[in-house]
Protein backbone atom coordinates (compact mmCIF):
# COMPACT_ATOMS: atom_id res chain seq x y z
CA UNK A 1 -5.68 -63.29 -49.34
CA UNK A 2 -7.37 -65.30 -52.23
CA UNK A 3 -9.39 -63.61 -54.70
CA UNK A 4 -13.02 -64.11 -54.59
CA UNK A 5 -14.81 -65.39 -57.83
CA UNK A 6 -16.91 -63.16 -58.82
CA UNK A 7 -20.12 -65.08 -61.03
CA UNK A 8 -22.83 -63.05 -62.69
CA UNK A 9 -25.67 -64.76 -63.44
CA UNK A 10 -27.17 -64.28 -67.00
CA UNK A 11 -30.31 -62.42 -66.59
CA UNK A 12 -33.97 -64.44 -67.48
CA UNK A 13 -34.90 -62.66 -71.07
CA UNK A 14 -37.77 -61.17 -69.06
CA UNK A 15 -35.90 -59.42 -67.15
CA UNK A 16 -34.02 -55.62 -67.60
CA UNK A 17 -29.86 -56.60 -67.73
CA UNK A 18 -29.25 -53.70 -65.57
CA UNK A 19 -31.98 -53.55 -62.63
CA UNK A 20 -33.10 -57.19 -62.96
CA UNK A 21 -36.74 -55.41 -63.39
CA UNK A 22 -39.73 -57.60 -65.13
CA UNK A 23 -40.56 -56.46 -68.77
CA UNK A 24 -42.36 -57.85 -71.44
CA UNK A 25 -45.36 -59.93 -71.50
CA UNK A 26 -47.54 -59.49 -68.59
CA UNK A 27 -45.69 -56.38 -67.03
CA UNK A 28 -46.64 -53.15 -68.72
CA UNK A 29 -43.18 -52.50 -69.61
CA UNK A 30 -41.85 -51.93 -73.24
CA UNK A 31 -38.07 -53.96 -73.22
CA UNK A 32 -35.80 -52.36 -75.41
CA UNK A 33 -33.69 -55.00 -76.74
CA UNK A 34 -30.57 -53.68 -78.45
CA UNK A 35 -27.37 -55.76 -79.29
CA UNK A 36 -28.99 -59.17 -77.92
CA UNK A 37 -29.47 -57.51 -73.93
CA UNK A 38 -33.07 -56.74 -72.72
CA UNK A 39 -33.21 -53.50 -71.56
CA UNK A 40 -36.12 -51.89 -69.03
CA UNK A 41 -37.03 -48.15 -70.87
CA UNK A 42 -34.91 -46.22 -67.82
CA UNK A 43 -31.87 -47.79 -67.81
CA UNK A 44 -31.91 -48.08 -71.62
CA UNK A 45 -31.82 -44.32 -71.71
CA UNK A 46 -29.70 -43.33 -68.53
CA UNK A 47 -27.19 -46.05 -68.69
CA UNK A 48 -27.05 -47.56 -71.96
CA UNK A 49 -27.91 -44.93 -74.34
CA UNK A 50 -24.97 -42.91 -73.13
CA UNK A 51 -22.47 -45.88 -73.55
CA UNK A 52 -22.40 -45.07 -77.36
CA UNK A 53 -23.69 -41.47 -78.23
CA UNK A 54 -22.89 -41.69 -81.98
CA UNK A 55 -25.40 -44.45 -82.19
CA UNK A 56 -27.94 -43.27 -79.65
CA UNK A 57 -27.92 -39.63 -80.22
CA UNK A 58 -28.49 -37.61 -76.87
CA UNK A 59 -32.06 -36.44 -76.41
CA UNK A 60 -33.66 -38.44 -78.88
CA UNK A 61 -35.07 -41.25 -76.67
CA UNK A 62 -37.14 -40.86 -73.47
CA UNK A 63 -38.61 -43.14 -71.37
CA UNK A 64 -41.73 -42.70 -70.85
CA UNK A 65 -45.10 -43.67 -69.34
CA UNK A 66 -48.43 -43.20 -71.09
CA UNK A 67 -51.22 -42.40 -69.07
CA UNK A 68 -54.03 -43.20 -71.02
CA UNK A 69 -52.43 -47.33 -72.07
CA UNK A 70 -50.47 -47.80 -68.33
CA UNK A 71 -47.55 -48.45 -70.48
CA UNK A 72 -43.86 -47.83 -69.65
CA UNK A 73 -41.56 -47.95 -72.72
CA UNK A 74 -38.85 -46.08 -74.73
CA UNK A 75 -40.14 -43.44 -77.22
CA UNK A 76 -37.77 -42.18 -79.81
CA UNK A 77 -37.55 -38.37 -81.29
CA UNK A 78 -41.53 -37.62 -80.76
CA UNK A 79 -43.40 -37.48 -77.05
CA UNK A 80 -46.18 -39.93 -78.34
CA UNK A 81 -47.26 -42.84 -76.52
CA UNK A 82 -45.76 -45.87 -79.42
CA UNK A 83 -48.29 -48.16 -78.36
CA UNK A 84 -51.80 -46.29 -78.26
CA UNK A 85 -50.43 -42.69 -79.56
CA UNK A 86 -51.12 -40.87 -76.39
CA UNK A 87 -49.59 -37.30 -76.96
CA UNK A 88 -49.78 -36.60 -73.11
CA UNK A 89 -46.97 -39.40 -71.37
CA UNK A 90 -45.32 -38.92 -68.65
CA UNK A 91 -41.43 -38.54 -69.22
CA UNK A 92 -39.54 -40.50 -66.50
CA UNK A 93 -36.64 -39.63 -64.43
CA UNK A 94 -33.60 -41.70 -63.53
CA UNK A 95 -34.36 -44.51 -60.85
CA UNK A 96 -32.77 -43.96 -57.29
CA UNK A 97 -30.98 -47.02 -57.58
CA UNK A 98 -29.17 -46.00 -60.74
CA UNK A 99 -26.95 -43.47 -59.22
C-alpha cells in the first residue's frame, strides 16, 4: 500500500491556524498572533496556550467576548474588555470542534 501525501495548506493571514476561522479586519475577532501563526482568541487559549505553560502561564488569558463593543478577543490577567474597557465580557468556553 503506498503512502498517501499528506499537504497542508498554509492558512490565509486572516484566518485562525487551528479552526481556519476569519479574524481581523472586518470580523469582530481579536487574532492573537504569537510566534508568526494567527491565532482566533479560543484556540489561542485552549490549544496553544497550553503547548508552552512557562510562557503562557495557566489562567492568565481568557477569551472573551465583550458585550457592550461585539468584540471577541484574548484578554490577559484582568476581565476587561481590551478594546472599549467593558468590565462585564463574556468568558468563552472551548469550541465543540476542539475536542
Amino acid at each position: 500500500m503506498a503512502k498517501e501525501i499528506v499537504r497542508r495548506t498554509k492558512p490565509e493571514a486572516n484566518q485562525c491556524v487551528c479552526c481556519r476561522e476569519a479574524v481581523g479586519e472586518g470580523t469582530k475577532v481579536v487574532p492573537f498572533v504569537t510566534d508568526g501563526e494567527t491565532w482566533c482568541p479560543q484556540c489561542f487559549v485552549y490549544k496553544r496556550a497550553p503547548m508552552e505553560r512557562e510562557r503562557f502561564v495557566p489562567g492568565c488569558y481568557e477569551p472573551i467576548h465583550c458585550t457592550k463593543c461585539g468584540q471577541t478577543s484574548v484578554t490577559v490577567g484582568h476581565p476587561n474588555c481590551g478594546q472599549c474597557g467593558w468590565r462585564v465580557p463574556v468568558v468563552l468556553p472551548p469550541k465543540p470542534t476542539m475536542g
